[in-house]
C-alpha atoms as a PDB file:
ATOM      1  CA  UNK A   1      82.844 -84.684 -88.845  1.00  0.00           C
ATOM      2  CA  UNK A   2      78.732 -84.584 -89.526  1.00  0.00           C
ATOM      3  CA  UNK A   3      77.868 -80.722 -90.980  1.00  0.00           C
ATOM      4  CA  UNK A   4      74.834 -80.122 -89.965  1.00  0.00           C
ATOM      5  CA  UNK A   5      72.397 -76.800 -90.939  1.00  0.00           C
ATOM      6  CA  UNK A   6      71.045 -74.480 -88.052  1.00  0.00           C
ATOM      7  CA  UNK A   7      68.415 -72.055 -88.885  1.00  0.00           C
ATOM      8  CA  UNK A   8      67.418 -69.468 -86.664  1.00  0.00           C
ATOM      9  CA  UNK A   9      64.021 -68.053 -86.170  1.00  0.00           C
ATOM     10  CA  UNK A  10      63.968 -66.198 -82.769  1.00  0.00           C
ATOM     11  CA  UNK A  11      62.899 -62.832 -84.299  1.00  0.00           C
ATOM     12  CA  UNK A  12      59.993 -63.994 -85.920  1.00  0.00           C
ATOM     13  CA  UNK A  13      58.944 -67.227 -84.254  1.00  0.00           C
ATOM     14  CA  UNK A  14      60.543 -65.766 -80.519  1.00  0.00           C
ATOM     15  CA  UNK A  15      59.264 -62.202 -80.782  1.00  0.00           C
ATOM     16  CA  UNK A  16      55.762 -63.091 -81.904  1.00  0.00           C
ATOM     17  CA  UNK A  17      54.195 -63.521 -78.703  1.00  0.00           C
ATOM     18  CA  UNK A  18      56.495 -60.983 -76.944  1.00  0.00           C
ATOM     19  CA  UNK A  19      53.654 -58.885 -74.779  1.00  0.00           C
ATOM     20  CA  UNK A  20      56.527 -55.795 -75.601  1.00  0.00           C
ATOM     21  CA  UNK A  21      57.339 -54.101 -79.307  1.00  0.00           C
ATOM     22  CA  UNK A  22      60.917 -55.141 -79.948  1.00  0.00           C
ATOM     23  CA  UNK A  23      61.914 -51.557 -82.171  1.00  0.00           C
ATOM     24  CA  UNK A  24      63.073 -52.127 -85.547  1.00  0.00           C
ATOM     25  CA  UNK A  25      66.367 -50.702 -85.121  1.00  0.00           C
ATOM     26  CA  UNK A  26      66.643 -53.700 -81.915  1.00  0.00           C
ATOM     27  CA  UNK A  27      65.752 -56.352 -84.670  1.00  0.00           C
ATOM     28  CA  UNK A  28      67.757 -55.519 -87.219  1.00  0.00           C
ATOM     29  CA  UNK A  29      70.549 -54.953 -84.915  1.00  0.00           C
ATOM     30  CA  UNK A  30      70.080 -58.305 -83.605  1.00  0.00           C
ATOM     31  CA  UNK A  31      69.528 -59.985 -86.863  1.00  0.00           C
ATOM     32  CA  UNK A  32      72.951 -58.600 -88.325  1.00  0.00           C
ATOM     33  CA  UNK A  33      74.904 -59.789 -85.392  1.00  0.00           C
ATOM     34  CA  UNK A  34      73.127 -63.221 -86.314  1.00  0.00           C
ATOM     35  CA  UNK A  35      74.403 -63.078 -89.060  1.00  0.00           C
ATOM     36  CA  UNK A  36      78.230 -63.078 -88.648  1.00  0.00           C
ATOM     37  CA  UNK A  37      77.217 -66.159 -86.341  1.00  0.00           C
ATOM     38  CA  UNK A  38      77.502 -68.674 -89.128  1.00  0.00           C
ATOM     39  CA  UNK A  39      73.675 -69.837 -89.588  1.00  0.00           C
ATOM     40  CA  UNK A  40      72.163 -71.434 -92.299  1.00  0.00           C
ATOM     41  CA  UNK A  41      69.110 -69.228 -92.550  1.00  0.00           C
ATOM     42  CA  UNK A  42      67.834 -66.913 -90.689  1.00  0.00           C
ATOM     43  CA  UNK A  43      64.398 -66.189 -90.455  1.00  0.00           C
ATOM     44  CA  UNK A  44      63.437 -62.637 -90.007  1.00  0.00           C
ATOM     45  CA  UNK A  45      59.747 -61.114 -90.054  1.00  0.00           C
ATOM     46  CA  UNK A  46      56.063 -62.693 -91.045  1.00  0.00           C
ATOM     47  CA  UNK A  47      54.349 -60.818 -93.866  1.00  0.00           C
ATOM     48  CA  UNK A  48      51.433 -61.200 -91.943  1.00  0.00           C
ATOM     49  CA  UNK A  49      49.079 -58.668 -91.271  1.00  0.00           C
ATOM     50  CA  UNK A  50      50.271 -56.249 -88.365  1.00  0.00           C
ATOM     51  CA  UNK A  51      46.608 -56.292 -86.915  1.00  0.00           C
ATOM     52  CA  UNK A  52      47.065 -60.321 -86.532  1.00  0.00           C
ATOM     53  CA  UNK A  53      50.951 -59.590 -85.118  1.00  0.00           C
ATOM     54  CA  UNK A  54      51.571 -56.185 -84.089  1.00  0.00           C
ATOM     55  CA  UNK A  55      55.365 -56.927 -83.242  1.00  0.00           C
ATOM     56  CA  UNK A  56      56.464 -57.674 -86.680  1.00  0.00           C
ATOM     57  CA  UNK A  57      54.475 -54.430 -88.318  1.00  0.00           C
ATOM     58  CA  UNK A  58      57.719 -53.955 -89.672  1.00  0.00           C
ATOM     59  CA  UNK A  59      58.513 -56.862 -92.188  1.00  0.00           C
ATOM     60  CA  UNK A  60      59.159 -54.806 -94.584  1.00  0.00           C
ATOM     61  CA  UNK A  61      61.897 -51.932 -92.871  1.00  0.00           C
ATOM     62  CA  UNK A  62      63.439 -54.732 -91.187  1.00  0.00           C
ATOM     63  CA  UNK A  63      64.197 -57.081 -94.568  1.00  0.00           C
ATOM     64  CA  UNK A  64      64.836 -54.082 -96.046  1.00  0.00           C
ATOM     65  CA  UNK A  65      67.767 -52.896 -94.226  1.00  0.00           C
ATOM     66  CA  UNK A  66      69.254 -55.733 -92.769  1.00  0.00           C
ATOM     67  CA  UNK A  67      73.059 -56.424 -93.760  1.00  0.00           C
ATOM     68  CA  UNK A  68      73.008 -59.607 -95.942  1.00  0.00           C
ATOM     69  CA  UNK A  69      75.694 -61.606 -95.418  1.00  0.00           C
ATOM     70  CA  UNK A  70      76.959 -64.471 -98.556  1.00  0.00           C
ATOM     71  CA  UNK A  71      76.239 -67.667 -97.384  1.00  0.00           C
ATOM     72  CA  UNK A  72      73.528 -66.843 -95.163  1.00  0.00           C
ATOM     73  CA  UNK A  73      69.428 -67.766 -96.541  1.00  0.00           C
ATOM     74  CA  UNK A  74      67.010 -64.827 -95.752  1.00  0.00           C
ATOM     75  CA  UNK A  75      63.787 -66.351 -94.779  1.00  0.00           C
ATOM     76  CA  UNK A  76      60.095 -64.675 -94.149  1.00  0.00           C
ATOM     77  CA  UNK A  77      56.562 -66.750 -93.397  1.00  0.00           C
ATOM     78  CA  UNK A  78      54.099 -66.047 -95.114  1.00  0.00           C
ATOM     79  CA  UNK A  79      50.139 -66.776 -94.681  1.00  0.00           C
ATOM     80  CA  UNK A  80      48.924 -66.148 -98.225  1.00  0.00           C
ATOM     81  CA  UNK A  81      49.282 -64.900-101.579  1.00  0.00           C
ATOM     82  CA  UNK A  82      49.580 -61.234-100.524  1.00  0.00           C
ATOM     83  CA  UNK A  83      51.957 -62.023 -98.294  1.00  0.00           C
ATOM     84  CA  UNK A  84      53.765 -64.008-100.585  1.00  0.00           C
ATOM     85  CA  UNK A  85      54.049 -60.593-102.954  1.00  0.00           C
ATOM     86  CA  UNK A  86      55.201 -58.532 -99.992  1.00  0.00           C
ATOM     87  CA  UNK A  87      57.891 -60.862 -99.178  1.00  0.00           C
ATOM     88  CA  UNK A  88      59.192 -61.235-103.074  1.00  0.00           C
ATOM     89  CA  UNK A  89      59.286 -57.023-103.271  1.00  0.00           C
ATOM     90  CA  UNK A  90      61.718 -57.535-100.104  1.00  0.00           C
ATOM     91  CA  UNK A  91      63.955 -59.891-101.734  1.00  0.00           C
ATOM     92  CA  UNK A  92      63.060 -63.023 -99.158  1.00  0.00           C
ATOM     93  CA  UNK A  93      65.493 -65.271-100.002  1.00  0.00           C
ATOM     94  CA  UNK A  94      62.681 -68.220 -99.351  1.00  0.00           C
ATOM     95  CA  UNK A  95      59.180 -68.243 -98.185  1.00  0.00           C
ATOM     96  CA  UNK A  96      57.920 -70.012 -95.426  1.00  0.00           C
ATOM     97  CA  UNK A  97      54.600 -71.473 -95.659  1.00  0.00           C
ATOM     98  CA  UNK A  98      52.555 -72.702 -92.750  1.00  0.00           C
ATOM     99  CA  UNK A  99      49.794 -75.717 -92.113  1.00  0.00           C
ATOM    100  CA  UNK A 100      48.787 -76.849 -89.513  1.00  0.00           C
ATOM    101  CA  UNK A 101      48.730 -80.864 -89.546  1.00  0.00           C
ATOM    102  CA  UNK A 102      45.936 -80.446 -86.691  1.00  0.00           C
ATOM    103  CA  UNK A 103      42.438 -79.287 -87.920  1.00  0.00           C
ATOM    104  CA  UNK A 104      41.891 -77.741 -84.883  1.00  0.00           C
ATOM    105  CA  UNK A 105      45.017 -76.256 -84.372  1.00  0.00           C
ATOM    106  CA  UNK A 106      44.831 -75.506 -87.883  1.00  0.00           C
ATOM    107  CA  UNK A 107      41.483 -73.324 -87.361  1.00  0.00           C
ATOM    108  CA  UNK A 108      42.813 -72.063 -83.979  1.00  0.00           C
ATOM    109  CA  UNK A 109      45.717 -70.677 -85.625  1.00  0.00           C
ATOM    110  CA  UNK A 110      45.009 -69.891 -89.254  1.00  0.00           C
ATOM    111  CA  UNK A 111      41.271 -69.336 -88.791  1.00  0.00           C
ATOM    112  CA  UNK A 112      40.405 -71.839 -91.369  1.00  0.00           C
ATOM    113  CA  UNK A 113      40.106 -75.573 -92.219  1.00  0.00           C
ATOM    114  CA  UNK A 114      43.382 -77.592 -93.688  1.00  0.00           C
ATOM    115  CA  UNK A 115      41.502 -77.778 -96.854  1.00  0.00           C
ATOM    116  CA  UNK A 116      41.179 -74.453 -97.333  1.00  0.00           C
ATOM    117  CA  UNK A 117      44.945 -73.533 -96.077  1.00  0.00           C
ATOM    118  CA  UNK A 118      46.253 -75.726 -98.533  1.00  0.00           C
ATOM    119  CA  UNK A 119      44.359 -74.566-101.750  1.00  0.00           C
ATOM    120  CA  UNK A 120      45.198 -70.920-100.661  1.00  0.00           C
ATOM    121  CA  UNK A 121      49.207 -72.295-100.272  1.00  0.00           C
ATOM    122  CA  UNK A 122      49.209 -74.522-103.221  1.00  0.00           C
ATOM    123  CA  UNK A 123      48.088 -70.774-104.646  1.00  0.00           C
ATOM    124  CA  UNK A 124      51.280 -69.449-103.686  1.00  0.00           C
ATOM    125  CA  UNK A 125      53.404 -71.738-105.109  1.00  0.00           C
ATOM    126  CA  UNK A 126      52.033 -71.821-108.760  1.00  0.00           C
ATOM    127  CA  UNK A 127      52.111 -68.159-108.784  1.00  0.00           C
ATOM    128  CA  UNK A 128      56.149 -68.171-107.376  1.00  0.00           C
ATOM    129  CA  UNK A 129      56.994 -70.715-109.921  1.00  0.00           C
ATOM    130  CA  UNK A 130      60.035 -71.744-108.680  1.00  0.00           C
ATOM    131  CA  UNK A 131      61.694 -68.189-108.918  1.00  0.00           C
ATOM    132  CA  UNK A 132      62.005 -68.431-105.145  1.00  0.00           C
ATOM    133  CA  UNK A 133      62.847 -71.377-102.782  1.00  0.00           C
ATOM    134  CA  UNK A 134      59.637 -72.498-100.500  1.00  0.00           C
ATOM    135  CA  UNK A 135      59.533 -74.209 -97.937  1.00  0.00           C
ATOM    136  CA  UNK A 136      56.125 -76.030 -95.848  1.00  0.00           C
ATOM    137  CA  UNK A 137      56.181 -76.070 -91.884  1.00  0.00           C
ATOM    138  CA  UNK A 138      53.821 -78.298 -90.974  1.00  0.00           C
ATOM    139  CA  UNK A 139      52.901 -77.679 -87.529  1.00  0.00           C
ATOM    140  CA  UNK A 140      51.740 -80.252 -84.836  1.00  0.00           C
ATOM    141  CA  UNK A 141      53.009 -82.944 -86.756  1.00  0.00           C
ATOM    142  CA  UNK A 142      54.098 -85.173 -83.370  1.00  0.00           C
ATOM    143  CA  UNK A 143      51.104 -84.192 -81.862  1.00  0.00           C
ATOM    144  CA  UNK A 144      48.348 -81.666 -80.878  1.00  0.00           C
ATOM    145  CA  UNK A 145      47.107 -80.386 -77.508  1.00  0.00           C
ATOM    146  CA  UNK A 146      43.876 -80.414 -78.596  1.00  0.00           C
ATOM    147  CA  UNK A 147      43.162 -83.219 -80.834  1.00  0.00           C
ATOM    148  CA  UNK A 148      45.991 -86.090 -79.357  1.00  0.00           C
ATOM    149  CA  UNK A 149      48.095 -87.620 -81.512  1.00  0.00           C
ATOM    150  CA  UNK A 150      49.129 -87.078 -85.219  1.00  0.00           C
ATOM    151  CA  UNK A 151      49.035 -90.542 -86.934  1.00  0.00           C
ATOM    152  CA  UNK A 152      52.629 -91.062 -89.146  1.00  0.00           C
ATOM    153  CA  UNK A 153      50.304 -91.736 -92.062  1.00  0.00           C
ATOM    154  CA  UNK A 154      48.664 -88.301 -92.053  1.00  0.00           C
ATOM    155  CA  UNK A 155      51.809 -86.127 -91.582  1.00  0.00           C
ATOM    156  CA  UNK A 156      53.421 -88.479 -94.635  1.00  0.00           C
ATOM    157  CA  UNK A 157      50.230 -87.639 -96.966  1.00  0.00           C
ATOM    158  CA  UNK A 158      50.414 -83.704 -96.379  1.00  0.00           C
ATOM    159  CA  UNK A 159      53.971 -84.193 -96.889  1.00  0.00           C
ATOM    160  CA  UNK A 160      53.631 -86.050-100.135  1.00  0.00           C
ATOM    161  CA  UNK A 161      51.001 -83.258-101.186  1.00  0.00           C
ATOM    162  CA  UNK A 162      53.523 -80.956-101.088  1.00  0.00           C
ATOM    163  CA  UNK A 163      55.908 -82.284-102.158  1.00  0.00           C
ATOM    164  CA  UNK A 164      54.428 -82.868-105.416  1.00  0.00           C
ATOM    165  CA  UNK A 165      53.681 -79.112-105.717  1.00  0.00           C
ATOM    166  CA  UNK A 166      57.562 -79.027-106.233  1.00  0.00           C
ATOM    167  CA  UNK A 167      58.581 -77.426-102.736  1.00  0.00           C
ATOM    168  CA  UNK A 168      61.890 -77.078-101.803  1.00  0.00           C
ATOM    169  CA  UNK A 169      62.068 -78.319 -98.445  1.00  0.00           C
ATOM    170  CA  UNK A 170      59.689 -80.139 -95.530  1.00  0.00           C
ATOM    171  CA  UNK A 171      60.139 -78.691 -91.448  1.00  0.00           C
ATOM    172  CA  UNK A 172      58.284 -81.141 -89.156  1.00  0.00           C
ATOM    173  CA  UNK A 173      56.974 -79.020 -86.407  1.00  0.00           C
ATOM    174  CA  UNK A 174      56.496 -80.221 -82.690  1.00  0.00           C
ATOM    175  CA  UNK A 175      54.454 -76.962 -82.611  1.00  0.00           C
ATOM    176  CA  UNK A 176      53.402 -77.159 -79.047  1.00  0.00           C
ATOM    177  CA  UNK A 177      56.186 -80.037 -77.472  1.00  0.00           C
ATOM    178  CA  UNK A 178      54.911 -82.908 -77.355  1.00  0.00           C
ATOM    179  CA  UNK A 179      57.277 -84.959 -79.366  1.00  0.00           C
ATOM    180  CA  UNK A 180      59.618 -87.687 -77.600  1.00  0.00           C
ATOM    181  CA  UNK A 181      62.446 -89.081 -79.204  1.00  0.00           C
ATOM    182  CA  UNK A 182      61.751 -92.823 -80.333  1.00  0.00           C
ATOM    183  CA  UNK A 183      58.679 -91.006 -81.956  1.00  0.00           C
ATOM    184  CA  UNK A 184      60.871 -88.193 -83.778  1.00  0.00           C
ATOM    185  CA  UNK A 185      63.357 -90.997 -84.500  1.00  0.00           C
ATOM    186  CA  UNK A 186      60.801 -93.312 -86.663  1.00  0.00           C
ATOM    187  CA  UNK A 187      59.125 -90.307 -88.162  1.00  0.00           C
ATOM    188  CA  UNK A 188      62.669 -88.971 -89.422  1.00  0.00           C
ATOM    189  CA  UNK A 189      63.335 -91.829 -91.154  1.00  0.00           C
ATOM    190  CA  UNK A 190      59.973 -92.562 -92.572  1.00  0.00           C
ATOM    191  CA  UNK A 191      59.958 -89.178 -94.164  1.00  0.00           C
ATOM    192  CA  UNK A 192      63.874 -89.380 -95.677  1.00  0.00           C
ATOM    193  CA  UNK A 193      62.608 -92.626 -97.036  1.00  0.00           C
ATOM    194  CA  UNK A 194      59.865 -90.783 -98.855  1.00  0.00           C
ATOM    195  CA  UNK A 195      61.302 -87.603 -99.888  1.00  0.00           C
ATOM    196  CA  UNK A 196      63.810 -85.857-101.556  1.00  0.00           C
ATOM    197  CA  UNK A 197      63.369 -82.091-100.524  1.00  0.00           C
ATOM    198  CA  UNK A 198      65.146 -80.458 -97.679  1.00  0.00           C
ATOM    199  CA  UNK A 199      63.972 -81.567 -94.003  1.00  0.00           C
ATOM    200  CA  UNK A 200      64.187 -79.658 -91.200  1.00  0.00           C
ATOM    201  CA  UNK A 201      63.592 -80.241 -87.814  1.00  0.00           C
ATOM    202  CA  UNK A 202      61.451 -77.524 -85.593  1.00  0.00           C
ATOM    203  CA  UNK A 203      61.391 -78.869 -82.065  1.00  0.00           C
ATOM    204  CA  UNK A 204      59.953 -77.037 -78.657  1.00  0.00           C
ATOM    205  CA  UNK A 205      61.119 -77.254 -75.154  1.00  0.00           C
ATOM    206  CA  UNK A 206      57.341 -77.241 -73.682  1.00  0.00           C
ATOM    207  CA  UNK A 207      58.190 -80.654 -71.517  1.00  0.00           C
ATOM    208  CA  UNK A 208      62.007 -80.773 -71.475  1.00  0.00           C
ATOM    209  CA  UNK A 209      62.956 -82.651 -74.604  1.00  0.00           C
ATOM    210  CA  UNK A 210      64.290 -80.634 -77.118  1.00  0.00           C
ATOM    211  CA  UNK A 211      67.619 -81.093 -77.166  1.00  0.00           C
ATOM    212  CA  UNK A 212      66.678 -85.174 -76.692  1.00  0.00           C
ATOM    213  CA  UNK A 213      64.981 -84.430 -79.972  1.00  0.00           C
ATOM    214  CA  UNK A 214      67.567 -82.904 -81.680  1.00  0.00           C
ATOM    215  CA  UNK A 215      69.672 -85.811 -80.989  1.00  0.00           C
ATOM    216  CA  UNK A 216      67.207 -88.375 -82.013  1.00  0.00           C
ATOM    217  CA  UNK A 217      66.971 -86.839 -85.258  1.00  0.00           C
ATOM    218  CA  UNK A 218      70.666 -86.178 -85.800  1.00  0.00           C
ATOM    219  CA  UNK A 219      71.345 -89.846 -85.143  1.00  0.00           C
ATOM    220  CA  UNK A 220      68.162 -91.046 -87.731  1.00  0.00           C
ATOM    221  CA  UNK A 221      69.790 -88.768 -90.235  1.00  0.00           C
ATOM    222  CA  UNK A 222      68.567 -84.994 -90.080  1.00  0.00           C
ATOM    223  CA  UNK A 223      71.094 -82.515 -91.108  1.00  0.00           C
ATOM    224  CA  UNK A 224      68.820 -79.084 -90.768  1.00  0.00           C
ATOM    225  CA  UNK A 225      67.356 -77.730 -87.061  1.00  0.00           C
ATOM    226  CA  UNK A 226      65.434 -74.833 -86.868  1.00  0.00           C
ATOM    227  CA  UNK A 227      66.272 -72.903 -83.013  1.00  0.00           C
ATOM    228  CA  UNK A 228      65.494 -70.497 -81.125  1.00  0.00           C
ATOM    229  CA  UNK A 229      67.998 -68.018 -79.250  1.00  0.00           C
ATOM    230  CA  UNK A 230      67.830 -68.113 -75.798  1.00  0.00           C
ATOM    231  CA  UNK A 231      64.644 -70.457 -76.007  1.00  0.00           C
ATOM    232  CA  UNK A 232      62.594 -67.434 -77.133  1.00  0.00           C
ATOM    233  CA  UNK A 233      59.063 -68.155 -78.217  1.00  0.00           C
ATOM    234  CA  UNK A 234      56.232 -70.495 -77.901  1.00  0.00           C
ATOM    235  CA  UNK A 235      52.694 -71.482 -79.195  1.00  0.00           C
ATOM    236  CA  UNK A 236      49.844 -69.337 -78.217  1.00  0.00           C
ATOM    237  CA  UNK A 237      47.350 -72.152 -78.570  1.00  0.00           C
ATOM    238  CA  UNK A 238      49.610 -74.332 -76.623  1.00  0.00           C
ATOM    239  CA  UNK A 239      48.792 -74.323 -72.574  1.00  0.00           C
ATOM    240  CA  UNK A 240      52.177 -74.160 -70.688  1.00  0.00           C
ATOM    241  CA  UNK A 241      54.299 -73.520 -73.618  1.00  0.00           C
ATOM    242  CA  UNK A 242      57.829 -72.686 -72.312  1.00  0.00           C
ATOM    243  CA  UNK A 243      59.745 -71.832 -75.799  1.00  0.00           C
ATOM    244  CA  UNK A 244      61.699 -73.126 -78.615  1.00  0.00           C
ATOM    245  CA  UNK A 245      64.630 -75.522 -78.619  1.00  0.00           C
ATOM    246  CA  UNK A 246      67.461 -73.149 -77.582  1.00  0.00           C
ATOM    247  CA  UNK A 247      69.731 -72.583 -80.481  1.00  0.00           C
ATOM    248  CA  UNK A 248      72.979 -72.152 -78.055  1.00  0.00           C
ATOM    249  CA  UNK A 249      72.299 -75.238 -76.013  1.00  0.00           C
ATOM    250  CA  UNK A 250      72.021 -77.187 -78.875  1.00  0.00           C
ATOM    251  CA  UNK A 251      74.939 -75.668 -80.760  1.00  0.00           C
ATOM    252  CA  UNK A 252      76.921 -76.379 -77.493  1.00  0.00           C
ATOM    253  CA  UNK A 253      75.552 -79.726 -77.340  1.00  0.00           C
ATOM    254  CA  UNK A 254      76.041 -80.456 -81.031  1.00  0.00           C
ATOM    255  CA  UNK A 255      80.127 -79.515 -80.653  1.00  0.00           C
ATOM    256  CA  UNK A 256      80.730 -81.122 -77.662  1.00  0.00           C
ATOM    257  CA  UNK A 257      79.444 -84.551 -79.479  1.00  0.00           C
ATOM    258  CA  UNK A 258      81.715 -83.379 -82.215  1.00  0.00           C
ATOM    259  CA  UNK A 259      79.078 -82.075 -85.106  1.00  0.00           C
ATOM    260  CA  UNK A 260      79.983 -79.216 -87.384  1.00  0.00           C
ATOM    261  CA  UNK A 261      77.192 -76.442 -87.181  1.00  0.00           C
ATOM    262  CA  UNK A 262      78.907 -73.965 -89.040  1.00  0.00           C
ATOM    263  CA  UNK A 263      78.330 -71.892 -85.953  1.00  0.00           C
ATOM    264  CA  UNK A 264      80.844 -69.870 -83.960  1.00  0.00           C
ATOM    265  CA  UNK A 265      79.825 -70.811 -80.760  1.00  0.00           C
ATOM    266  CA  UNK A 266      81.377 -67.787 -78.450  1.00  0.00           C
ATOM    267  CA  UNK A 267      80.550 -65.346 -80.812  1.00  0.00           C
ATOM    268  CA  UNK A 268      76.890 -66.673 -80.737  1.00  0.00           C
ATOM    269  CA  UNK A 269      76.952 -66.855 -76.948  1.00  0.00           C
ATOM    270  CA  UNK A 270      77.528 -63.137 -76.475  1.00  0.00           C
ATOM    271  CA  UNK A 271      74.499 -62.280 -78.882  1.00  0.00           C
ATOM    272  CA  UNK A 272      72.337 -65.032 -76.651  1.00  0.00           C
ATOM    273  CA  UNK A 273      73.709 -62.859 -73.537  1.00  0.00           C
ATOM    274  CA  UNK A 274      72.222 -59.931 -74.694  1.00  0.00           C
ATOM    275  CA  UNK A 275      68.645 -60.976 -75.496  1.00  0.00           C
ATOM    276  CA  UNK A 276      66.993 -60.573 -72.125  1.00  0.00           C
ATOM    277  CA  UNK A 277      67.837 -56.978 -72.051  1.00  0.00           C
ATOM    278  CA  UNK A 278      66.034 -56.795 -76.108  1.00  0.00           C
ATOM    279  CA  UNK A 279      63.062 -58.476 -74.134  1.00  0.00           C
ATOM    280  CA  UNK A 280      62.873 -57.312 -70.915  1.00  0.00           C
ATOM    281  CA  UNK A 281      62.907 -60.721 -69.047  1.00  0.00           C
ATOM    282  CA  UNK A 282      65.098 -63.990 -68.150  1.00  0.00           C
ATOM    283  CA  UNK A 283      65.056 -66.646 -71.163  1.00  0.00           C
ATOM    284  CA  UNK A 284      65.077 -70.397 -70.548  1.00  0.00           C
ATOM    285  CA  UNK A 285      68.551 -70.410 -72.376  1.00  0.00           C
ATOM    286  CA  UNK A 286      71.137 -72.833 -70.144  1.00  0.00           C
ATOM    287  CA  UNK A 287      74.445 -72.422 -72.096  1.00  0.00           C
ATOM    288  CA  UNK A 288      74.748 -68.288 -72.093  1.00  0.00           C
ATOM    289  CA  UNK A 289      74.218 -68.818 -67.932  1.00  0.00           C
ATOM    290  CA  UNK A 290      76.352 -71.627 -67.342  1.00  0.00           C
ATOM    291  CA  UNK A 291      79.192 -71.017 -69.818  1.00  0.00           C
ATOM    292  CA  UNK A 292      80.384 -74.158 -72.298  1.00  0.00           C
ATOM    293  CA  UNK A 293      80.966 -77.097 -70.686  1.00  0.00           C
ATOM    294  CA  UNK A 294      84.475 -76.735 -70.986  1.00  0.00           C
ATOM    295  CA  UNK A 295      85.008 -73.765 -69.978  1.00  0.00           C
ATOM    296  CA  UNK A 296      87.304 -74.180 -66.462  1.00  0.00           C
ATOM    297  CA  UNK A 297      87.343 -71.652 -62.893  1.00  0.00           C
ATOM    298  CA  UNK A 298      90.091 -71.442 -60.417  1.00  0.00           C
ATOM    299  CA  UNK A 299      90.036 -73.589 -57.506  1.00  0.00           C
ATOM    300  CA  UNK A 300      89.023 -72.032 -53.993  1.00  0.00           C
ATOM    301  CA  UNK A 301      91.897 -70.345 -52.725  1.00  0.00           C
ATOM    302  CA  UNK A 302      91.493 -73.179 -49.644  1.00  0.00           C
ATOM    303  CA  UNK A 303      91.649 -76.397 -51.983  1.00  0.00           C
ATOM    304  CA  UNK A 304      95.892 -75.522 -52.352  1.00  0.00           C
ATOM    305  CA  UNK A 305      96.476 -75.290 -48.297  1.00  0.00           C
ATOM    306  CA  UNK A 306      94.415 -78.968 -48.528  1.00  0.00           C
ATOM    307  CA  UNK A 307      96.506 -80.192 -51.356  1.00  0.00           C
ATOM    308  CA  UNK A 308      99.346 -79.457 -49.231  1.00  0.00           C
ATOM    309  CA  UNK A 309      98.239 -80.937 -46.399  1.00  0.00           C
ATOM    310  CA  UNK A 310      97.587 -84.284 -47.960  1.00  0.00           C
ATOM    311  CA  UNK A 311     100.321 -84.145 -50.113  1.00  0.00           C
END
């Protein structure tokens, strides 16, 4: 049986654009019962400035008093070098760094060329020095709703600069959904071809294909996902976004095909059933709804008499 790594980032990447303050003592709540779920990594809070993302004003109370659990990777994005400080004086078990693979996207989201992103990242990572695990997200790398496509060669290069900074691992982002899988399926093994660090997977649900995605990849040879619970999240510069892949649905889906996610998948479920009271709305989540697949119901009390009476 495959093991493969789930990481989840619902309470940064799914409460970010939340119109509603999630309180700390909800997050934290929520992040502990992650973590008895059997995750990877979790990612909890952006070091970002709270005028940029009022929701997550908190980084710092939230990584603070979270219950760490062995086993489990603490994770936190950060946009720069003060960030990067902040996150380190709350014992972030890794730091997250975002590009944008989009220069468009790039300046719609980080208010500044690539260029520029990437001398003020590749500033980060001399001054961590390998004392901490990072890892690059590099967003809109299948593709961005401004600009079109992403050519393979570009997201390789960025890749390749990183890599030679001495990062720990690579996520590919389909930042705003528009990957499909023949396309995640050649990228996935052009970039295990090329590189030794960790890759992860960060796929959306905009148009329907996550969990298509996640399969692709699986089958070209990705052990680590990054999800969502209950779907939660989306790209604010991305028209129609619907959400993340959903962490449960692909759990389920991932089980049922006979992976190993390390992941209790009831005990997960009854977290994922709780998150659209923590929100105040529905999430796109199928799995907490439905029940697993092989979960069974009684007959209709009428299909006996009719048994009976064919019998």
């Amino acid at each position: 049986m495959k093991r493969l790594y789930i990481n989840e980032v619902a309470a940064r990447d799914g409460f970010q654009i939340e119109p509603a303050f999630v309180p700390t003592d909800t997050k934290i709540a929520l992040i502990d019962a992650l973590s008895l779920c059997g995750y990877a990594k979790i990612e909890v809070t952006s070091f970002t400035s709270p005028k940029a993302i009022p929701m997550l004003r908190d980084a710092e109370e939230v990584m603070g008093r979270i219950q760490r659990v062995p086993g489990v990777e603490y994770t936190a994005l950060v946009p720069n070098l003060r960030g990067a400080e902040r996150a380190l004086e709350s014992r972030a078990d890794e730091l997250n760094l975002v590009i944008s693979l989009s220069e468009t996207h790039n300046l719609a989201n980080l208010r500044m060329p690539r260029e520029r992103s990437f001398a003020a990242l590749s500033e980060v990572i001399r001054r961590v020095d390998g004392h901490t695990p990072i890892n690059v997200s590099l967003s809109c790398a299948f593709g961005c709703p401004m600009e079109g496509e992403v050519a393979e060669g570009e997201v390789l290069d960025w890749a390749r600069r990183f890599a030679e900074l001495g990062v720990r691992g690579l996520t590919l982002c389909d930042t705003t959904g528009m990957a499909h899988p023949a396309q995640v399926s050649r990228l996935a093994e052009a970039v295990q071809a090329r590189f030794s660090q960790q890759i992860t997977m960060h796929f959306h649900n905009t148009r329907g294909m996550g969990l298509a995605n996640v399969l692709a990849a699986v089958q070209a040879g990705i052990e680590r996902f990054d999800g969502s619970l209950g779907g939660l999240g989306g790209c604010p510069y991305a028209p129609g976004a619907s959400g993340n892949m959903c962490t449960e649905d692909a759990v389920h889906m991932l089980g049922a095909m006979g992976y190993d996610t390390g992941i209790g998948l009831a005990q997960l479920l009854q977290v994922a059933r709780g998150l659209p009271d923590i929100v105040g709305h529905e999430v796109p989540g199928q799995v907490a709804k439905a029940g697993p697949s092989l979960t069974l119901h009684p007959a209709p009390d009428y299909v006996a008499e009719l048994r009976a009476q064919f019998s």
